[in-house]
N, C-alpha and C. Protein backbone atom coordinates (compact mmCIF):
# COMPACT_ATOMS: atom_id res chain seq x y z
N UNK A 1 27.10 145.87 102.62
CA UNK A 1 27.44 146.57 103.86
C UNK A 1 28.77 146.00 104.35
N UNK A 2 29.70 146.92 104.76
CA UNK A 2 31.22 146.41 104.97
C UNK A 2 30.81 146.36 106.54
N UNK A 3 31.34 145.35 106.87
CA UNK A 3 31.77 145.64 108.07
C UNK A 3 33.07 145.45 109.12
N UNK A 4 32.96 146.81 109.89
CA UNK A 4 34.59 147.02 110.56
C UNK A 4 34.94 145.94 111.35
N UNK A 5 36.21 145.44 110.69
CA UNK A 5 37.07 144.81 111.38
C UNK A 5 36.92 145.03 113.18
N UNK A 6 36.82 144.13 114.00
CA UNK A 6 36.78 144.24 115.74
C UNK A 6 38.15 144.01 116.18
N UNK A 7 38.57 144.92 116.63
CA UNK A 7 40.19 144.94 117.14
C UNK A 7 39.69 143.88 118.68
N UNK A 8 40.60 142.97 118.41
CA UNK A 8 40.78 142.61 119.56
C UNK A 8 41.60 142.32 120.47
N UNK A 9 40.72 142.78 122.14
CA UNK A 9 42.12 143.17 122.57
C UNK A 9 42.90 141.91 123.26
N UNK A 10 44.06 142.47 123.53
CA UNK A 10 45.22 141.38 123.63
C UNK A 10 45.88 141.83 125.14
N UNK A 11 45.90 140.68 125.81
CA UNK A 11 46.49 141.19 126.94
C UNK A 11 48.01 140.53 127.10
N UNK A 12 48.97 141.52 126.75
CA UNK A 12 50.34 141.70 127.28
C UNK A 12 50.79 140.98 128.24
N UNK A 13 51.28 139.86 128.47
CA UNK A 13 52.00 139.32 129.57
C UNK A 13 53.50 139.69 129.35
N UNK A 14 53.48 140.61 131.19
CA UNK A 14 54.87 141.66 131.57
C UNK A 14 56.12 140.33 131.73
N UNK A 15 57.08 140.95 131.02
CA UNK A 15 58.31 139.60 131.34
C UNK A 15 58.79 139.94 132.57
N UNK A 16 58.87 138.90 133.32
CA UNK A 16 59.42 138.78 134.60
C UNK A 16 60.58 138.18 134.69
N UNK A 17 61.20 139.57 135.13
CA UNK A 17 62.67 139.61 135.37
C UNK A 17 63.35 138.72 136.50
N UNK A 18 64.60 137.87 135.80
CA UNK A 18 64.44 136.90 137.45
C UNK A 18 65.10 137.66 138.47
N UNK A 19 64.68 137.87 139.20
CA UNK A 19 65.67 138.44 140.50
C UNK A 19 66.75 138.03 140.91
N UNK A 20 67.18 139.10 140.93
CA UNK A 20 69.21 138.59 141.78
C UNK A 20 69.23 139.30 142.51
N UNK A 21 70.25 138.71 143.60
CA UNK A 21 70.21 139.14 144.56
C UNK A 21 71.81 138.98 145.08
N UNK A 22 71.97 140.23 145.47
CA UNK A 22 73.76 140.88 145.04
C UNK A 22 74.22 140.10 146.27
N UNK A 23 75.26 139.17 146.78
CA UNK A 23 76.01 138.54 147.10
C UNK A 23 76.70 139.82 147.68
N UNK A 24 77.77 139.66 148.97
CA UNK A 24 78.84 140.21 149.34
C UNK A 24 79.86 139.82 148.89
N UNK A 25 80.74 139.60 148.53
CA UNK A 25 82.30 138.99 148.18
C UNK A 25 82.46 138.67 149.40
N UNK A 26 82.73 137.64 149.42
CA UNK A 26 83.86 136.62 150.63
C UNK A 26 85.08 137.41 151.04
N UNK A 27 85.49 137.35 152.31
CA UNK A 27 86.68 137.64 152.25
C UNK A 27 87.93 137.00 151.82
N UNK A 28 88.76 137.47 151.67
CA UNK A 28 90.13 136.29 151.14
C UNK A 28 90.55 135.89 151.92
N UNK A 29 90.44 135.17 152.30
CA UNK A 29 90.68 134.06 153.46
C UNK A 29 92.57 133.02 152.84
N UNK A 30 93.01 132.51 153.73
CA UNK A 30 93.91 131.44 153.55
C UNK A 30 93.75 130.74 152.68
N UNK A 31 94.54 129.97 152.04
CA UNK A 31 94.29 128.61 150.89
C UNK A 31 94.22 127.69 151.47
N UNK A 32 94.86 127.47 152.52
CA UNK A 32 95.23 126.08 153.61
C UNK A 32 93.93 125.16 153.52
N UNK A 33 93.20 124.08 153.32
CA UNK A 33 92.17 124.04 153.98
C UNK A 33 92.43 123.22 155.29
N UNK A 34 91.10 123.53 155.83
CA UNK A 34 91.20 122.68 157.55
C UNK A 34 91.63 121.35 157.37
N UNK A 35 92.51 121.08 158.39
CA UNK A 35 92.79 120.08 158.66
C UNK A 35 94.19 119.57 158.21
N UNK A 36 94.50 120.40 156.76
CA UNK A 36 95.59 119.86 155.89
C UNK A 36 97.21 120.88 156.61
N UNK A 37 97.05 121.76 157.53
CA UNK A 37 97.90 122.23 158.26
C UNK A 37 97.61 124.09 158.44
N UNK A 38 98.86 124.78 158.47
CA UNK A 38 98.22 125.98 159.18
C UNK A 38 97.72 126.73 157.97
N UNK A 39 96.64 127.93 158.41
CA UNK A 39 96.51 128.77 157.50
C UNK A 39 97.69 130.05 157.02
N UNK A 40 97.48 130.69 155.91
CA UNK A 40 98.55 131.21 156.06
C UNK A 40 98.51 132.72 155.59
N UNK A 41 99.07 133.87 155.71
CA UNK A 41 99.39 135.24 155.37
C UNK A 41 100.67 135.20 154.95
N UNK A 42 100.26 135.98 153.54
CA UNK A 42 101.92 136.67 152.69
C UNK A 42 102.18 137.83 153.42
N UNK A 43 103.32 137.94 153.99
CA UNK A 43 103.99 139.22 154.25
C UNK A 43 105.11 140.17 153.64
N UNK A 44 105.33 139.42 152.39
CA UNK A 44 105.94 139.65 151.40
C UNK A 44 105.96 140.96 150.78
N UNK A 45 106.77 141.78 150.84
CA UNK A 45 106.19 143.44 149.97
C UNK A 45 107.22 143.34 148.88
N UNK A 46 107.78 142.52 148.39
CA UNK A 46 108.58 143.05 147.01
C UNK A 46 108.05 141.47 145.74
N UNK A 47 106.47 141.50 146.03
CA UNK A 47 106.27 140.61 144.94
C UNK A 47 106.30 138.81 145.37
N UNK A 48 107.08 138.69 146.10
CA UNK A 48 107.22 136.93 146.25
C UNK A 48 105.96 136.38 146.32
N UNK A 49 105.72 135.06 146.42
CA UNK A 49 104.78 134.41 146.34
C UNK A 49 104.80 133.78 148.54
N UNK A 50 103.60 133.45 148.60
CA UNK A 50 103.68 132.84 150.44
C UNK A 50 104.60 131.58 150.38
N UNK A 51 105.56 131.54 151.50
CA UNK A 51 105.94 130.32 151.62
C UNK A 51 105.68 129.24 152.07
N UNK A 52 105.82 127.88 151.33
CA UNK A 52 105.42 127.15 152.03
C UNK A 52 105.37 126.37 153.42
N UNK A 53 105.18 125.77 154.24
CA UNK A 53 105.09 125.41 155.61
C UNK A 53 105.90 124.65 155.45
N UNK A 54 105.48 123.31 154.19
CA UNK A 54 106.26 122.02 154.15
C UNK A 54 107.76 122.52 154.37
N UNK A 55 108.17 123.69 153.57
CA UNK A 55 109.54 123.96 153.53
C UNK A 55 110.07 123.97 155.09
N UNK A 56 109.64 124.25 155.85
CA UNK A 56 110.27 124.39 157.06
C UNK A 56 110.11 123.47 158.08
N UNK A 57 108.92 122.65 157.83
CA UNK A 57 108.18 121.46 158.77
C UNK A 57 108.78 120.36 158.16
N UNK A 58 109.91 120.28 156.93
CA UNK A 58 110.54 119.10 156.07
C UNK A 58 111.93 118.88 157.03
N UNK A 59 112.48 120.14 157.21
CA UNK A 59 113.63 120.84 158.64
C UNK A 59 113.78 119.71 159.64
N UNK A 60 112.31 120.73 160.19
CA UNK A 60 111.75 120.08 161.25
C UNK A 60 112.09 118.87 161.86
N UNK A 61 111.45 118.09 161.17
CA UNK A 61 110.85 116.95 161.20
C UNK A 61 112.47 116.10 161.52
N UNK A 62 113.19 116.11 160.83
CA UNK A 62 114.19 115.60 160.14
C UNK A 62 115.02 115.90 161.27
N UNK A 63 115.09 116.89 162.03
CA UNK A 63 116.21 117.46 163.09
C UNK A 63 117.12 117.79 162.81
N UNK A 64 117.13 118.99 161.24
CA UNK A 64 118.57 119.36 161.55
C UNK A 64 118.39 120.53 161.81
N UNK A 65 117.74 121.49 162.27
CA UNK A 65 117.71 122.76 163.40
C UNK A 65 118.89 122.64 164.13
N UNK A 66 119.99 123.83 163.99
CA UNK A 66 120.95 123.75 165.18
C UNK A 66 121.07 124.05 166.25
N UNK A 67 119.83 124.89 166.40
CA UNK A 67 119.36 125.23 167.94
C UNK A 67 117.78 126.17 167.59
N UNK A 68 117.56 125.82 169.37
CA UNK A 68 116.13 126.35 169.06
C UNK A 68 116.61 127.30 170.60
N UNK A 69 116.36 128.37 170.38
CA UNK A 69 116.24 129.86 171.18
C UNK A 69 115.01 130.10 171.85
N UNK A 70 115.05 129.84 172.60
CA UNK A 70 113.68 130.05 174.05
C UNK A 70 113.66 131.10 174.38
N UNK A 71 112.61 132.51 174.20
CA UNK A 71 112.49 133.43 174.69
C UNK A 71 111.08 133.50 175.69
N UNK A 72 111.24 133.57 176.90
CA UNK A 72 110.44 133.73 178.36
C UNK A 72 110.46 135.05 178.80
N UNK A 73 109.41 135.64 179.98
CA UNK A 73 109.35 136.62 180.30
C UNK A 73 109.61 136.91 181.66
N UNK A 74 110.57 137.53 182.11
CA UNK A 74 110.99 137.81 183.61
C UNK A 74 109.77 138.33 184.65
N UNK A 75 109.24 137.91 185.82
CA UNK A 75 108.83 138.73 186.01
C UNK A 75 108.18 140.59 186.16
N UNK A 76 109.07 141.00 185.97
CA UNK A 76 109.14 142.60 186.09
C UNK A 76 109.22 142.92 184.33
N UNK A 77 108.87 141.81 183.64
CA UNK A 77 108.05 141.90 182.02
C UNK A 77 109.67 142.00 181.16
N UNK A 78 110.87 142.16 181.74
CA UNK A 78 111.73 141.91 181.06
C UNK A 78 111.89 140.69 179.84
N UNK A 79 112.75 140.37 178.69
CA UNK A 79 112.70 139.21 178.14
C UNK A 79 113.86 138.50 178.27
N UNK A 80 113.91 137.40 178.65
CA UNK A 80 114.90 136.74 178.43
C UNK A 80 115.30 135.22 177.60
N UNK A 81 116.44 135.17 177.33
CA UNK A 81 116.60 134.16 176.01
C UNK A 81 117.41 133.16 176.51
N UNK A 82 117.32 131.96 176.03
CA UNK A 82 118.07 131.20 175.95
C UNK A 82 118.27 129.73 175.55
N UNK A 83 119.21 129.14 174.94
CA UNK A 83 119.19 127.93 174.12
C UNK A 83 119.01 126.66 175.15
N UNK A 84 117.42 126.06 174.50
CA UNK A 84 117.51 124.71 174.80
C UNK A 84 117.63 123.44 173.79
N UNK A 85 117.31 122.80 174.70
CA UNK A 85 117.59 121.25 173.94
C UNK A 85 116.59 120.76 173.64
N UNK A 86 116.03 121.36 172.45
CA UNK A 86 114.53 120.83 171.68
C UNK A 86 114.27 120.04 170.88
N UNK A 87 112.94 119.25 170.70
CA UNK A 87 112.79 118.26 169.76
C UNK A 87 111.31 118.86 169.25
N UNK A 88 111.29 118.98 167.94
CA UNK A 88 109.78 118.95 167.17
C UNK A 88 109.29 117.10 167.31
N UNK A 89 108.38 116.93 167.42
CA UNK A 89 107.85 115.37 167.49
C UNK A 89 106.19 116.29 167.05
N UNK A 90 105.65 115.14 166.13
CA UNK A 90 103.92 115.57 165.99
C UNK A 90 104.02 116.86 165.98
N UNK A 91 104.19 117.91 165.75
CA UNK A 91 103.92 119.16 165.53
C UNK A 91 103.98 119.65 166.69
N UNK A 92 104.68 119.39 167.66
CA UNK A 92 105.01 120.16 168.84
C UNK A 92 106.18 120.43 168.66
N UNK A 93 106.47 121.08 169.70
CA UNK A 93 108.35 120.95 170.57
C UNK A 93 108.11 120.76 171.53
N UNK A 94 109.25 120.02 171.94
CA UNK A 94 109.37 119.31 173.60
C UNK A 94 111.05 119.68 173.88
N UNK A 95 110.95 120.55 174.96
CA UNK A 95 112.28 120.79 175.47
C UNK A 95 112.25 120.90 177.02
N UNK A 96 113.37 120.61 177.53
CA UNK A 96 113.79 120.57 179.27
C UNK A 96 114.54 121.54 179.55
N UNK A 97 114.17 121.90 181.04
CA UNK A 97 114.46 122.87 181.91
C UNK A 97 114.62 122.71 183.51
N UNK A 98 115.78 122.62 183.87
CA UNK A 98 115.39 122.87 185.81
C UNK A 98 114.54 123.69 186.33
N UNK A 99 114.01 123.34 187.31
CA UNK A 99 112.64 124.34 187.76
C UNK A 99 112.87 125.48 188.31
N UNK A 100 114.69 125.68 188.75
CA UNK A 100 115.32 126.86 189.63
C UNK A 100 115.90 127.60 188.45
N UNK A 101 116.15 127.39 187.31
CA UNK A 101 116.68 127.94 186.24
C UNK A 101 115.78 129.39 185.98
N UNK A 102 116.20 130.00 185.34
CA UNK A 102 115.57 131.22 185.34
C UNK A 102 114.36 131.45 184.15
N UNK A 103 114.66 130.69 183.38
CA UNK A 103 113.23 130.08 182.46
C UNK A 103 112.54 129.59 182.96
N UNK A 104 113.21 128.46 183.60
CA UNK A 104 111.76 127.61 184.61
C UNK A 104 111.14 128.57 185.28
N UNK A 105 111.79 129.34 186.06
CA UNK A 105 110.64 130.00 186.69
C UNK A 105 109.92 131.00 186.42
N UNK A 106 110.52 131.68 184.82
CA UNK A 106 109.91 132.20 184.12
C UNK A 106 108.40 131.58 183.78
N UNK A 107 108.73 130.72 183.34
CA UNK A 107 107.27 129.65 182.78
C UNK A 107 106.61 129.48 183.55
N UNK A 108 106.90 129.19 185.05
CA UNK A 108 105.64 129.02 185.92
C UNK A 108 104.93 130.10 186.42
N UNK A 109 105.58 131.26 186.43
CA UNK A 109 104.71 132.57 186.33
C UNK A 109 103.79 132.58 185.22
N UNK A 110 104.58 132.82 183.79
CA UNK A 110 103.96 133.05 182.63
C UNK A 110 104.65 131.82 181.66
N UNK A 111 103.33 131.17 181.11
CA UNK A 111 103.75 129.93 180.29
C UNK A 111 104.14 130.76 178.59
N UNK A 112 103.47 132.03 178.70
CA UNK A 112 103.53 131.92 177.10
C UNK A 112 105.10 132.44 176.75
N UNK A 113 105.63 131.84 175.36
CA UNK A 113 107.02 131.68 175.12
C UNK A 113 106.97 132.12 173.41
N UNK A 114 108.32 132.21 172.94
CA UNK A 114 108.64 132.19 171.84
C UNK A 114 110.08 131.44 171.47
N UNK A 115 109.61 130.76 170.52
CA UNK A 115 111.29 129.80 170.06
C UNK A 115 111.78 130.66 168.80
N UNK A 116 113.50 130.72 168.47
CA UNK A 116 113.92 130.82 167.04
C UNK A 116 114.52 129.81 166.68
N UNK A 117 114.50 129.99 165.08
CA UNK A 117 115.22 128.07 164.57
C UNK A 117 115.50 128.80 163.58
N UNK A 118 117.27 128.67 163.28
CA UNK A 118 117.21 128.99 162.04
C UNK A 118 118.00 127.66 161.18
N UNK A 119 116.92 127.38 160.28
CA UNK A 119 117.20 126.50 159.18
C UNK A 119 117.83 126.85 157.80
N UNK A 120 117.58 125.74 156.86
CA UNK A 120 118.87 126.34 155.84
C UNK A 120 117.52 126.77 154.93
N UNK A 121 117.74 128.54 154.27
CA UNK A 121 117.42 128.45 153.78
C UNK A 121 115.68 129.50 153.99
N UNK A 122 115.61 129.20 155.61
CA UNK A 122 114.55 130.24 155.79
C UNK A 122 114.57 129.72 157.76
N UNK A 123 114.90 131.36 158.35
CA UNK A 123 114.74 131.33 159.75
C UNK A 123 113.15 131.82 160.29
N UNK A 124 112.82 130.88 161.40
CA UNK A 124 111.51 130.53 161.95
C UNK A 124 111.28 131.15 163.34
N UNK A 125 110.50 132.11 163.59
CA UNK A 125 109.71 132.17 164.84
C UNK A 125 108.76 131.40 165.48
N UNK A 126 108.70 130.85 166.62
CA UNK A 126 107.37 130.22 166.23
C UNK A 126 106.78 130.83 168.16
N UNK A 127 105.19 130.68 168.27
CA UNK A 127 104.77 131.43 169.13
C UNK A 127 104.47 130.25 169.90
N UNK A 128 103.86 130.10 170.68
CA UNK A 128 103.04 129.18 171.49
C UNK A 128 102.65 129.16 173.47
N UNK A 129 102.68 128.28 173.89
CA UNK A 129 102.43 128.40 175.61
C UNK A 129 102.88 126.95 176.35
N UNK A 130 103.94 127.42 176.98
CA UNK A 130 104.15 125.70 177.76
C UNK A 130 103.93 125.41 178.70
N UNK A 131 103.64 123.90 178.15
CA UNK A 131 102.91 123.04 179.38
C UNK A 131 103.96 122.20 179.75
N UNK A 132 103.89 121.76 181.04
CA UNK A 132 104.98 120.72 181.38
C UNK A 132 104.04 119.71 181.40
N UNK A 133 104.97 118.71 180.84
CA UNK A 133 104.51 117.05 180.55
C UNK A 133 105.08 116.27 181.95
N UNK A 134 104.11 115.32 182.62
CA UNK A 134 104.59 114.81 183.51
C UNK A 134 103.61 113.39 183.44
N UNK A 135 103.48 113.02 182.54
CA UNK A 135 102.85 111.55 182.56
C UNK A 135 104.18 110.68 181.80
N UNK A 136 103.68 109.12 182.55
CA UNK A 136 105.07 108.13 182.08
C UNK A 136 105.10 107.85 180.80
N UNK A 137 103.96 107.67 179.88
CA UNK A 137 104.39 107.33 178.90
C UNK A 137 104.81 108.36 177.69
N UNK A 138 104.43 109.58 177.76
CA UNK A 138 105.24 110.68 177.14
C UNK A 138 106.42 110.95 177.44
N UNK A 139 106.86 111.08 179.03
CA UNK A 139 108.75 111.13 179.66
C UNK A 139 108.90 110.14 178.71
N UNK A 140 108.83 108.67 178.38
CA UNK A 140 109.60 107.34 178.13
C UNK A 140 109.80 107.69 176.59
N UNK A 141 108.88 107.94 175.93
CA UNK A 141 108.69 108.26 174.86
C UNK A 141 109.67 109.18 174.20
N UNK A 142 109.72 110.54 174.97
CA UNK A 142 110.75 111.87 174.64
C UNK A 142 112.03 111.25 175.38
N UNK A 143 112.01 110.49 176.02
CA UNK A 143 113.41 109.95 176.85
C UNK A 143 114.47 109.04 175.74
N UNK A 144 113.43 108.23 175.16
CA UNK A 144 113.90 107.54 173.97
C UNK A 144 113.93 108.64 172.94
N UNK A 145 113.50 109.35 172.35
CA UNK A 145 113.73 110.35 171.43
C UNK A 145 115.71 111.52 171.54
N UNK A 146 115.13 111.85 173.10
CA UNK A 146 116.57 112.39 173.31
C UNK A 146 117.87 111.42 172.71
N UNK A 147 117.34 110.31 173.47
CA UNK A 147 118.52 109.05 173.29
C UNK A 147 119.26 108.94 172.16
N UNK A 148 118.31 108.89 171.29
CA UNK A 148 118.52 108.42 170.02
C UNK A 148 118.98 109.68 168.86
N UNK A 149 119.26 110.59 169.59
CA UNK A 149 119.86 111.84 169.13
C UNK A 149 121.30 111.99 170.02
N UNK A 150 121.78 110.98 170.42
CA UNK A 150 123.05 111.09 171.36
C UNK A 150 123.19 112.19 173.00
N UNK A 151 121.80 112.26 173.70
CA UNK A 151 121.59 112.54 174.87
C UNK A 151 120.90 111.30 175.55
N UNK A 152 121.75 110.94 176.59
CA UNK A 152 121.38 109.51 177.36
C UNK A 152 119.99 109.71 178.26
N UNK A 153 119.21 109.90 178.64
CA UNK A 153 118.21 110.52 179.05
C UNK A 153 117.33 109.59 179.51
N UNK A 154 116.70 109.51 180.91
CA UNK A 154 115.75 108.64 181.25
C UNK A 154 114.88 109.28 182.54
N UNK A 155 113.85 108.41 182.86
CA UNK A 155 112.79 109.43 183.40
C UNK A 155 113.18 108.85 184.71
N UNK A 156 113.13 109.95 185.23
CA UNK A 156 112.63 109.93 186.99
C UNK A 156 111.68 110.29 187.81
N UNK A 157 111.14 109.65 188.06
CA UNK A 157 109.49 110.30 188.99
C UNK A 157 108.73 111.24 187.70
N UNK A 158 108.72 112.08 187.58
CA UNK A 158 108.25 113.06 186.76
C UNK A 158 108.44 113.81 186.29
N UNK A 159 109.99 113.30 185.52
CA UNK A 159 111.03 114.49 185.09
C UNK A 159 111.56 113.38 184.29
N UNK A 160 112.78 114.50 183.72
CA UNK A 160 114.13 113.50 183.20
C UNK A 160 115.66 113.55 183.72
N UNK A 161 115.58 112.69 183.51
CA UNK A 161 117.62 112.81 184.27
C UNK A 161 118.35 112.08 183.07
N UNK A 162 120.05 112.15 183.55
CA UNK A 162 120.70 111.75 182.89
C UNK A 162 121.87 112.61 183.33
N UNK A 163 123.61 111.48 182.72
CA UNK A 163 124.73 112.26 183.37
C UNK A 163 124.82 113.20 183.47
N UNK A 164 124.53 113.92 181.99
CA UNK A 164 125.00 115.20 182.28
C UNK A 164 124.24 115.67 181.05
N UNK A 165 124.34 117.55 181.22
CA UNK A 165 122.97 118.25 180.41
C UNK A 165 123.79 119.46 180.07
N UNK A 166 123.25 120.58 179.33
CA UNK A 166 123.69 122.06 179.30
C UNK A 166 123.92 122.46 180.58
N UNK A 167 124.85 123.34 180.83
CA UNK A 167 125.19 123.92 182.22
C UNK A 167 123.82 124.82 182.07
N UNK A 168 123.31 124.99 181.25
CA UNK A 168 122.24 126.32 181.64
C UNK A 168 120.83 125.72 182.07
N UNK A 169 120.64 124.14 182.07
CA UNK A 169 119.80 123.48 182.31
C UNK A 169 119.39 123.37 183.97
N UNK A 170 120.83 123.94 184.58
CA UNK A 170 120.56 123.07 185.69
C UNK A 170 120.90 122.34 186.11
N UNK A 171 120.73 121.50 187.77
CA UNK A 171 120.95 120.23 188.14
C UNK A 171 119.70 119.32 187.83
N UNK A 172 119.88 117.92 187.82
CA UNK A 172 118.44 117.28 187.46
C UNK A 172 117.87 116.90 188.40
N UNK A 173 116.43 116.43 188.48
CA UNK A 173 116.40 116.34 187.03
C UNK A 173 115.24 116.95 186.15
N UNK A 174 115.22 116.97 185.37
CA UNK A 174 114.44 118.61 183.95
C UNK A 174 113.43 117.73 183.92
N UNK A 175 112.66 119.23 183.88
CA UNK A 175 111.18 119.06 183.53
C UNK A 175 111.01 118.93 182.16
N UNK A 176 110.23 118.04 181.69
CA UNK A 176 109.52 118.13 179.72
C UNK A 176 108.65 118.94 180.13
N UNK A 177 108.74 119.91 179.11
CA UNK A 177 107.60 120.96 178.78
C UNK A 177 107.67 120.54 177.18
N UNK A 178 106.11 121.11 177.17
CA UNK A 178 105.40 120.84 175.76
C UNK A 178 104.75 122.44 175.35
N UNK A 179 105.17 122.57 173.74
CA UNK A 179 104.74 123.72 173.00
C UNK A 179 104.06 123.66 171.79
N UNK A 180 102.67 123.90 171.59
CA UNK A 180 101.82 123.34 170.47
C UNK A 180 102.10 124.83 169.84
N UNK A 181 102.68 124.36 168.87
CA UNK A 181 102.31 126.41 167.73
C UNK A 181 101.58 127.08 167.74
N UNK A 182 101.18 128.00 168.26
CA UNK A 182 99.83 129.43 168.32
C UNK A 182 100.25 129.75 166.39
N UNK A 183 101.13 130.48 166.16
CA UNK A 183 101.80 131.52 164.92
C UNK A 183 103.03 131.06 165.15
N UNK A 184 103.67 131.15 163.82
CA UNK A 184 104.87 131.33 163.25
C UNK A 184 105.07 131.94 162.06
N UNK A 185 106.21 132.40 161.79
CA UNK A 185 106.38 133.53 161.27
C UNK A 185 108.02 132.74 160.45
N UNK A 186 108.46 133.07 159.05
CA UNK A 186 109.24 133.02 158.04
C UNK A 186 109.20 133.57 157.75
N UNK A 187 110.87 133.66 157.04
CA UNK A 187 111.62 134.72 156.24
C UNK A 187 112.61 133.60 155.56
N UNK A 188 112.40 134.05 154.37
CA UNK A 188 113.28 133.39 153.20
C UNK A 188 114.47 133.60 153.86
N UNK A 189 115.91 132.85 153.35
CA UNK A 189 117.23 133.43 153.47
C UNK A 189 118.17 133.02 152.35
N UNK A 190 116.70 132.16 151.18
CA UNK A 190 117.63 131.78 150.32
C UNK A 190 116.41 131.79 149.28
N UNK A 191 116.60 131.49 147.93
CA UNK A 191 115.62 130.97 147.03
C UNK A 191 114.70 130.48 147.34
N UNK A 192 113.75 130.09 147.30
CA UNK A 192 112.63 131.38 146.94
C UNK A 192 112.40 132.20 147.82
N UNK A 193 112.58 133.55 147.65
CA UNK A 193 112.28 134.61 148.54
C UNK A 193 111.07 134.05 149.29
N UNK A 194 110.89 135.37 150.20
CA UNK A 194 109.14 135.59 150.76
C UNK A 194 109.22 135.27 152.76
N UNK A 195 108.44 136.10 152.92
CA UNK A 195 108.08 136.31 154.31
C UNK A 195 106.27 135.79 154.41
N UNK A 196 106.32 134.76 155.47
CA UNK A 196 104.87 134.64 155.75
C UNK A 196 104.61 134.26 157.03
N UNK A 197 103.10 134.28 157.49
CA UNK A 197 103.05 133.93 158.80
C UNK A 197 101.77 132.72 158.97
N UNK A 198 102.12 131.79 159.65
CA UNK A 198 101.15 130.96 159.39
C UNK A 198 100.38 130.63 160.88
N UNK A 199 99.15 130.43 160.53
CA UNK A 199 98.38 130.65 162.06
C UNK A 199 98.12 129.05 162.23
N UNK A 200 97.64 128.47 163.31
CA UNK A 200 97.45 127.09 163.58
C UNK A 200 96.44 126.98 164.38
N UNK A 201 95.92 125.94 164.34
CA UNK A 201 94.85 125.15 165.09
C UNK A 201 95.02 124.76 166.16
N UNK A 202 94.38 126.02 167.14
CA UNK A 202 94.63 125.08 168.61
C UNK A 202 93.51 124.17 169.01
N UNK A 203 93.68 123.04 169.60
CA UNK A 203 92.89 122.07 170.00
C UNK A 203 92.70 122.42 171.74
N UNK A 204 91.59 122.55 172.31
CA UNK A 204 91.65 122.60 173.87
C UNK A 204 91.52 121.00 174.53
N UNK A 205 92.59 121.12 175.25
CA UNK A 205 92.76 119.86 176.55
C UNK A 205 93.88 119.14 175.87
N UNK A 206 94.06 119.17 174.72
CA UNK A 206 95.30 118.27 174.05
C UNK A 206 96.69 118.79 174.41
N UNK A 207 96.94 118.10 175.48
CA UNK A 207 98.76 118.79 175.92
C UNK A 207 99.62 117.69 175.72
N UNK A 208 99.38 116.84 174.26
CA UNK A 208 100.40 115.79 174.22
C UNK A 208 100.08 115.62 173.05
């Protein structure tokens, strides 16, 4: 007697697929990272690469800017311009003004401002809001800074004085105002091309 083979049954274990789970793409954000200086946007339309910051903060630093161009806002929203006597120190600018001058009293209406600098090589906008500095050891500090750039400069009460200043300054003695960078903005004018704008880190309460 044969007997039939018993099929037996077999139970199939289903492969389990690992799950994924689709990600958004990041946006493209800046290269800058925090802390190491500003972030930045190419504005470049014929190909260049972003420029660098160092290139213009190397300028800077160094003081050979031949002037820095103060643009303020008139009351009645007009703009008006004009050259002061600025110093980058720490990533600010620090420049003076008489309080009857027509900037000065631009600024005490409306603090927010714009400077131009043109350096060798690539000219600079830069944005920001001024504060006037009136503590002693910042005057003494920027007082010695002027100095030592061939403006004799020393503090008085809560200002600065000295023989003599730009006729557009005023009589003394000038207020220090302080400008931390909001944006700035480059344009090549020499090798290596490229237009960019670089945004910055504002800190709140830090006016020095």
């Amino acid at each position: 007697m044969t007997t039939k083979p018993t099929a037996r049954k077999s139970t199939a274990k289903k492969a389990t697929a690992p799950k994924i789970t689709a990600r958004k793409a990041a946006p493209k954000r800046a290269t800058t990272p925090k802390g190491k200086g500003p972030t930045e946007k190419n504005l470049d339309i014929y190909g260049s690469a972003p420029l660098l910051w160092s290139r213009a903060l190397k300028q800077l630093e160094a003081g050979t800017a031949a002037s820095y161009w103060l643009a303020t806002t008139k009351p009645d929203g007009r703009p008006h311009v004009a050259v002061v006597g600025a110093l980058w120190v720490d990533g600010k600018i620090y420049f003076t003004s008489g309080t009857r001058t027509r900037k000065g009293r631009n600024l005490a209406a409306n603090p927010a401002c714009v400077f131009s600098v043109s350096l060798a090589g690539i000219d600079l906008v830069v944005e920001g809001s001024a504060v006037r500095i009136t503590d002693r050891p910042t005057l003494l500090r920027l007082a010695q800074r002027y100095a030592a750039q061939g403006w004799p400069a020393s503090v008085r009460g809560e200002a600065l004085t000295a023989k003599y200043s730009a006729p557009s300054a005023g009589p003394p003695p000038w207020n220090l105002y302080l400008v931390r960078p909001t944006t700035a903005f480059g344009v090549a004018t020499a090798e290596p091309w490229g237009a960019t704008r670089w945004q910055f880190e504002t800190r709140g309460g830090d006016q020095t």
